[in-house]
PDB file of N, CA and C in Angstrom:
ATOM      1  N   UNK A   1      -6.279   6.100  -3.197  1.00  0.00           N
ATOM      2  CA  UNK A   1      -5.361   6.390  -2.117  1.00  0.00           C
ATOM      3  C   UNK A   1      -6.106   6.250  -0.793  1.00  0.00           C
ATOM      4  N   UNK A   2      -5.292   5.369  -0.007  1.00  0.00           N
ATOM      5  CA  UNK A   2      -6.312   5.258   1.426  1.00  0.00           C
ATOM      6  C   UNK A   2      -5.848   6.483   2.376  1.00  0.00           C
ATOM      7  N   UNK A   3      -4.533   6.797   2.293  1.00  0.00           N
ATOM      8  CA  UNK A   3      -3.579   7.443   3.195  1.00  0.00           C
ATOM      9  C   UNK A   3      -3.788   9.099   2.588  1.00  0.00           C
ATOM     10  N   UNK A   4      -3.968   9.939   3.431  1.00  0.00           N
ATOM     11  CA  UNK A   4      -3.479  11.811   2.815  1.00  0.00           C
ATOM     12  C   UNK A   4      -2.572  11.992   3.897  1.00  0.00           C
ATOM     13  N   UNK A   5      -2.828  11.777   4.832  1.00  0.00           N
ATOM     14  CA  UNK A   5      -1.363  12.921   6.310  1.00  0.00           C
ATOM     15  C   UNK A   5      -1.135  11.816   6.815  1.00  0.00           C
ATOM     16  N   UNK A   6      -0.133  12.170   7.446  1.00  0.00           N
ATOM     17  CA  UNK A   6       1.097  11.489   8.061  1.00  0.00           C
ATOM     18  C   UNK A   6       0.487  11.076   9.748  1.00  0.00           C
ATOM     19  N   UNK A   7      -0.685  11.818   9.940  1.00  0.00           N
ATOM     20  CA  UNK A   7      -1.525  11.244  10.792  1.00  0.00           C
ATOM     21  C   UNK A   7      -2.147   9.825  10.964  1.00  0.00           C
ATOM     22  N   UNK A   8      -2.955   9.873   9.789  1.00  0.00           N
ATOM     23  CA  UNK A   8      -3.450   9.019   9.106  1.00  0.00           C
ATOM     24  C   UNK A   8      -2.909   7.540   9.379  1.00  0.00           C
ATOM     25  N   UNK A   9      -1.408   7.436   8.898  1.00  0.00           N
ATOM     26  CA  UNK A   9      -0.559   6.407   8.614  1.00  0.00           C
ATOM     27  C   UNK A   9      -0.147   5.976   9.944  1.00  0.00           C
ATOM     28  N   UNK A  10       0.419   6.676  10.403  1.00  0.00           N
ATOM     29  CA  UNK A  10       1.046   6.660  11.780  1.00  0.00           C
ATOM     30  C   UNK A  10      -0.326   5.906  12.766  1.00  0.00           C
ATOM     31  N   UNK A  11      -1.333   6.443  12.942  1.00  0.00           N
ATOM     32  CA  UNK A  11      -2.545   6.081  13.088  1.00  0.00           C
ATOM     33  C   UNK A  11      -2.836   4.727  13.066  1.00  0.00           C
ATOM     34  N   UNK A  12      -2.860   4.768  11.677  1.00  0.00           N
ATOM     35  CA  UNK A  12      -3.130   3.093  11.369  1.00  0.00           C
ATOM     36  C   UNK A  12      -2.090   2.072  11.588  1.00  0.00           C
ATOM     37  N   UNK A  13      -0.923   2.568  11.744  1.00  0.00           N
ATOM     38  CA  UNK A  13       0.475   1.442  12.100  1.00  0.00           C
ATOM     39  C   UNK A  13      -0.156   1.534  13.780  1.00  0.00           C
ATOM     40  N   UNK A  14      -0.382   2.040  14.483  1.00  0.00           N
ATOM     41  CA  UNK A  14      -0.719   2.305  16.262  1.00  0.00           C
ATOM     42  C   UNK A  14      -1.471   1.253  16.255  1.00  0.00           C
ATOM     43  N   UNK A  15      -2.649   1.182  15.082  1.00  0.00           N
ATOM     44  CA  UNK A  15      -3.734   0.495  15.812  1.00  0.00           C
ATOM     45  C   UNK A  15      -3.865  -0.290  15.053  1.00  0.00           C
ATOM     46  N   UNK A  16      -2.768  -1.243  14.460  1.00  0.00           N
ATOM     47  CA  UNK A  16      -2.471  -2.670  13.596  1.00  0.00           C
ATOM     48  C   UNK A  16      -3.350  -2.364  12.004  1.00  0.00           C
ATOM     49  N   UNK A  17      -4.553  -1.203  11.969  1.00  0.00           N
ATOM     50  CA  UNK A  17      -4.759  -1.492  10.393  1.00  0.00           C
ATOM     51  C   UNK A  17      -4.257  -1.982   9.350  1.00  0.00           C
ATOM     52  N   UNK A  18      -2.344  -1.029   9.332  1.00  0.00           N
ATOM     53  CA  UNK A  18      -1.717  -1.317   8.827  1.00  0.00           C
ATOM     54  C   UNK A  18      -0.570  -1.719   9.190  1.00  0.00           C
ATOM     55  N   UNK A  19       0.703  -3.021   8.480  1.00  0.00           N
ATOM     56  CA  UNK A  19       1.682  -2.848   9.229  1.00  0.00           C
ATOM     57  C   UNK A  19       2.630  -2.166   8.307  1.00  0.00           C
ATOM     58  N   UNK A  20       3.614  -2.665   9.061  1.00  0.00           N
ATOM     59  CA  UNK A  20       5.024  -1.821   8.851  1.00  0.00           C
ATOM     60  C   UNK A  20       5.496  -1.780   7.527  1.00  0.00           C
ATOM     61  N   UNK A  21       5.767  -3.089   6.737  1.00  0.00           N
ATOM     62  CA  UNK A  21       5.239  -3.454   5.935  1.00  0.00           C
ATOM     63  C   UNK A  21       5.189  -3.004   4.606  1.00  0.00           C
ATOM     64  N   UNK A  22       3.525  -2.728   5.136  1.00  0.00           N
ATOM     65  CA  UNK A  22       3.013  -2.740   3.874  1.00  0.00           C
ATOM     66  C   UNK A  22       2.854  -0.916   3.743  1.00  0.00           C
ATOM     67  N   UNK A  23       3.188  -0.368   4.842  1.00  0.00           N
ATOM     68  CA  UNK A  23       3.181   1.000   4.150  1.00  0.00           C
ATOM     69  C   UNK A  23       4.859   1.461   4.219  1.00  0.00           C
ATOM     70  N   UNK A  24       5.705   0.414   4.351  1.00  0.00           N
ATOM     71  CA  UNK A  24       7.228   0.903   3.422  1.00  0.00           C
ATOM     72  C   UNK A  24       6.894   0.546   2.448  1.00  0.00           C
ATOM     73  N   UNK A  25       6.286  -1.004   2.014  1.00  0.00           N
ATOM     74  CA  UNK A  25       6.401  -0.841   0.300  1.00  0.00           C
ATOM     75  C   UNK A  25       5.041   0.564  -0.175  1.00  0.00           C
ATOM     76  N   UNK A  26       4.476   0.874  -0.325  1.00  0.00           N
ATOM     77  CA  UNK A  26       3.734   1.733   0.265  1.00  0.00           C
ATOM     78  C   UNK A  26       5.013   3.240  -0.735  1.00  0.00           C
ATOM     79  N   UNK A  27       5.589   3.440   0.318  1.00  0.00           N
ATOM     80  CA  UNK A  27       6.518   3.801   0.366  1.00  0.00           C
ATOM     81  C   UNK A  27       7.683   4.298  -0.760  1.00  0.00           C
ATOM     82  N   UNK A  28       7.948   3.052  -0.892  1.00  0.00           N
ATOM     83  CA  UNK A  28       9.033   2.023  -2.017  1.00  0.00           C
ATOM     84  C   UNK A  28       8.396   2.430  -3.685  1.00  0.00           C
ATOM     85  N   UNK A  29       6.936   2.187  -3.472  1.00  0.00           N
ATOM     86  CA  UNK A  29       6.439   2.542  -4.835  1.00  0.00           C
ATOM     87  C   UNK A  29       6.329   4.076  -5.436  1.00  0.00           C
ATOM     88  N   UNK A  30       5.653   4.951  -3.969  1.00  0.00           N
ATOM     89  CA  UNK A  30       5.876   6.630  -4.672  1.00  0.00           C
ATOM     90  C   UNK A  30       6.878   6.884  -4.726  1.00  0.00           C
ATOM     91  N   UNK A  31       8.116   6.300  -4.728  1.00  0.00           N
ATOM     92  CA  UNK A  31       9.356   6.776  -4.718  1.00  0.00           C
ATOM     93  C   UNK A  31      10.031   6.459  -6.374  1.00  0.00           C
ATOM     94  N   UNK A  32       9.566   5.036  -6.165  1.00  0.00           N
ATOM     95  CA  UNK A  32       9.905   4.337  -7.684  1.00  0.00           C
ATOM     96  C   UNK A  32       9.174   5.324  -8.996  1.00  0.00           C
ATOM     97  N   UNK A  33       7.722   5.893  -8.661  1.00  0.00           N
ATOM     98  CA  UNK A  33       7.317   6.184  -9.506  1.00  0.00           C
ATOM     99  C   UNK A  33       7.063   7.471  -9.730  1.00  0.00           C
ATOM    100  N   UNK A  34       8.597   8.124  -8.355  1.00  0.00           N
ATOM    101  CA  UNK A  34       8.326   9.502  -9.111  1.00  0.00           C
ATOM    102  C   UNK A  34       7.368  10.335  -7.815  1.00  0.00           C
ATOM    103  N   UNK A  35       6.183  10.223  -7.115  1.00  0.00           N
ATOM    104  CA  UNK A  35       5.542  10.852  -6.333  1.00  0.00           C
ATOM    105  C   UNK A  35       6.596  10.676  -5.217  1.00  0.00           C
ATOM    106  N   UNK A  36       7.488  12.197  -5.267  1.00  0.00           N
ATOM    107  CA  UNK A  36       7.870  12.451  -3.911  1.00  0.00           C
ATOM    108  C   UNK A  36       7.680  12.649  -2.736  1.00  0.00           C
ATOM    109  N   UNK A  37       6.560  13.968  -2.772  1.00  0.00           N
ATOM    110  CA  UNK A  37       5.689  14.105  -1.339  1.00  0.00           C
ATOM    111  C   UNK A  37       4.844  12.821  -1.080  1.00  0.00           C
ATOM    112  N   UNK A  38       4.487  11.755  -2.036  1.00  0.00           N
ATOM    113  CA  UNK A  38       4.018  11.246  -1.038  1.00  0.00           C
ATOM    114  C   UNK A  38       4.687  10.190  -0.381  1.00  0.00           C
ATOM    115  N   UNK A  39       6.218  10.002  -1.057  1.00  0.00           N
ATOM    116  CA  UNK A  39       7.372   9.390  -0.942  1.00  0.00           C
ATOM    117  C   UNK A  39       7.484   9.574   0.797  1.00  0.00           C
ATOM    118  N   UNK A  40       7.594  10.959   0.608  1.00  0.00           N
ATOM    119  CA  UNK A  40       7.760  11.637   2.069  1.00  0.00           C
ATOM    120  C   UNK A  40       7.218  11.715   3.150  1.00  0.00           C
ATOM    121  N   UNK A  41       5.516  11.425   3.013  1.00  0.00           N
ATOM    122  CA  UNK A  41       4.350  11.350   3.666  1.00  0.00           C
ATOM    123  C   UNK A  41       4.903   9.820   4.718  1.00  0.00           C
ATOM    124  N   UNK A  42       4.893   8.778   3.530  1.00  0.00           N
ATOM    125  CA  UNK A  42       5.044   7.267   4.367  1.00  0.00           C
ATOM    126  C   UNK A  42       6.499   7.251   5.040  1.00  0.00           C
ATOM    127  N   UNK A  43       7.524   8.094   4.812  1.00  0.00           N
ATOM    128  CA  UNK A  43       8.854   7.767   5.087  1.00  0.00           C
ATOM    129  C   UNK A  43       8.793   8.983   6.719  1.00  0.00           C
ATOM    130  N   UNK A  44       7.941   9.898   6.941  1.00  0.00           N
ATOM    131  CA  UNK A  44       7.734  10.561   7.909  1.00  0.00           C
ATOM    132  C   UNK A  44       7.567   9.935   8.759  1.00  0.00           C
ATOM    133  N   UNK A  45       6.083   8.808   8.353  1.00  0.00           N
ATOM    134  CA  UNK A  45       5.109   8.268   9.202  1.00  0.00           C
ATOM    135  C   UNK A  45       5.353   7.234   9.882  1.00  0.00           C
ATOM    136  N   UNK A  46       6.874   6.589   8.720  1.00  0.00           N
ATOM    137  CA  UNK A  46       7.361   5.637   9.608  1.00  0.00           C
ATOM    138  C   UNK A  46       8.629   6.031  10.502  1.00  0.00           C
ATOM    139  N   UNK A  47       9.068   6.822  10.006  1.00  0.00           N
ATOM    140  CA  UNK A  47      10.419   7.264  11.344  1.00  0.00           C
ATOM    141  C   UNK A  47       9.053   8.212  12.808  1.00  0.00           C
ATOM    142  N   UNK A  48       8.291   8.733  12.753  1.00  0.00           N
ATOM    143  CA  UNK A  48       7.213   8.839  13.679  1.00  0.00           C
ATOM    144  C   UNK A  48       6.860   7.549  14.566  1.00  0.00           C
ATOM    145  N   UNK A  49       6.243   6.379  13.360  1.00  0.00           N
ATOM    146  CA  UNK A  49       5.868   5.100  14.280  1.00  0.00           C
ATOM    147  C   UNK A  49       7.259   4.508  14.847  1.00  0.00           C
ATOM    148  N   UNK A  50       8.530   4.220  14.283  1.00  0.00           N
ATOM    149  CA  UNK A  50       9.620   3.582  14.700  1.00  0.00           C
ATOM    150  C   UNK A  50       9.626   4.475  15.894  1.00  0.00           C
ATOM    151  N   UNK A  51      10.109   5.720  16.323  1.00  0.00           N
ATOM    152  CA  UNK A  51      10.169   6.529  17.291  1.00  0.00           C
ATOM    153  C   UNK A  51       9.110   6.298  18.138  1.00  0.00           C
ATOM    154  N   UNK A  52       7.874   6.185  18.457  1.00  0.00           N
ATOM    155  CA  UNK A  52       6.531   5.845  19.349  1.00  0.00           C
ATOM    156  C   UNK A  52       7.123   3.951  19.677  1.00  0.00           C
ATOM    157  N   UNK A  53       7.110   3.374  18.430  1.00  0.00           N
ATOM    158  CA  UNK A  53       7.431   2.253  19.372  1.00  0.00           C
ATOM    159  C   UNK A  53       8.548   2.079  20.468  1.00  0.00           C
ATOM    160  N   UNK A  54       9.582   2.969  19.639  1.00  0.00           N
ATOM    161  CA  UNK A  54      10.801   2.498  20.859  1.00  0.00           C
ATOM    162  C   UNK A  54      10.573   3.079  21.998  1.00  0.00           C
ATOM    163  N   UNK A  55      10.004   4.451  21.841  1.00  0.00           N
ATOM    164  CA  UNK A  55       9.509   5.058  23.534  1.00  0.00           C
ATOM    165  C   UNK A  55       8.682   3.751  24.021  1.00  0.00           C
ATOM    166  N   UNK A  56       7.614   2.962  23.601  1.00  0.00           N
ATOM    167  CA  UNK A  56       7.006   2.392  24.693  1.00  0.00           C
ATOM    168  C   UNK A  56       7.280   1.293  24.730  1.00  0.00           C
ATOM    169  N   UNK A  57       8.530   0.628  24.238  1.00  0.00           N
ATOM    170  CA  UNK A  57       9.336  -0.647  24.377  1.00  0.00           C
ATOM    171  C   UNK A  57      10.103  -0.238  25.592  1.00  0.00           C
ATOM    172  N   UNK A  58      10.796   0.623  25.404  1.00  0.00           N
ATOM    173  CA  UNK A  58      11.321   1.111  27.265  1.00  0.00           C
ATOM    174  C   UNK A  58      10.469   1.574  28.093  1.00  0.00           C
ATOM    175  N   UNK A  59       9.637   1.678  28.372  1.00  0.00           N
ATOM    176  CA  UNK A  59       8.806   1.775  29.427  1.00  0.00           C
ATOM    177  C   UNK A  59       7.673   0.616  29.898  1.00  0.00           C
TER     178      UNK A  59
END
């Protein structure tokens, strides 16, 4: 596991490590297989990053 907090993720979508991507499928898979929280972790991290981008697309 590269990812533990929702820091982390969010983090790495900011600063291109990771994209969008690849931590919905990310995502897509703890969900498929059952790991909820961490279902929840990437699905946080991306309504967090979607929200940060659109603030600094309007400004």
């Amino acid at each position: 596991m590269k990812y533990f907090t929702v820091e982390q993720v969010v983090e790495a979508l900011k600063t291109g490590a990771a994209r969008r991507h690849q931590i919905y499928d990310n995502f897509a898979q703890a969900r498929y297989r059952g790991f909820t929280e961490r279902a929840a972790l990437f699905k946080t991290a991306l309504d967090i990053f979607d929200q940060w981008k659109k603030e600094n697309k309007e400004s």
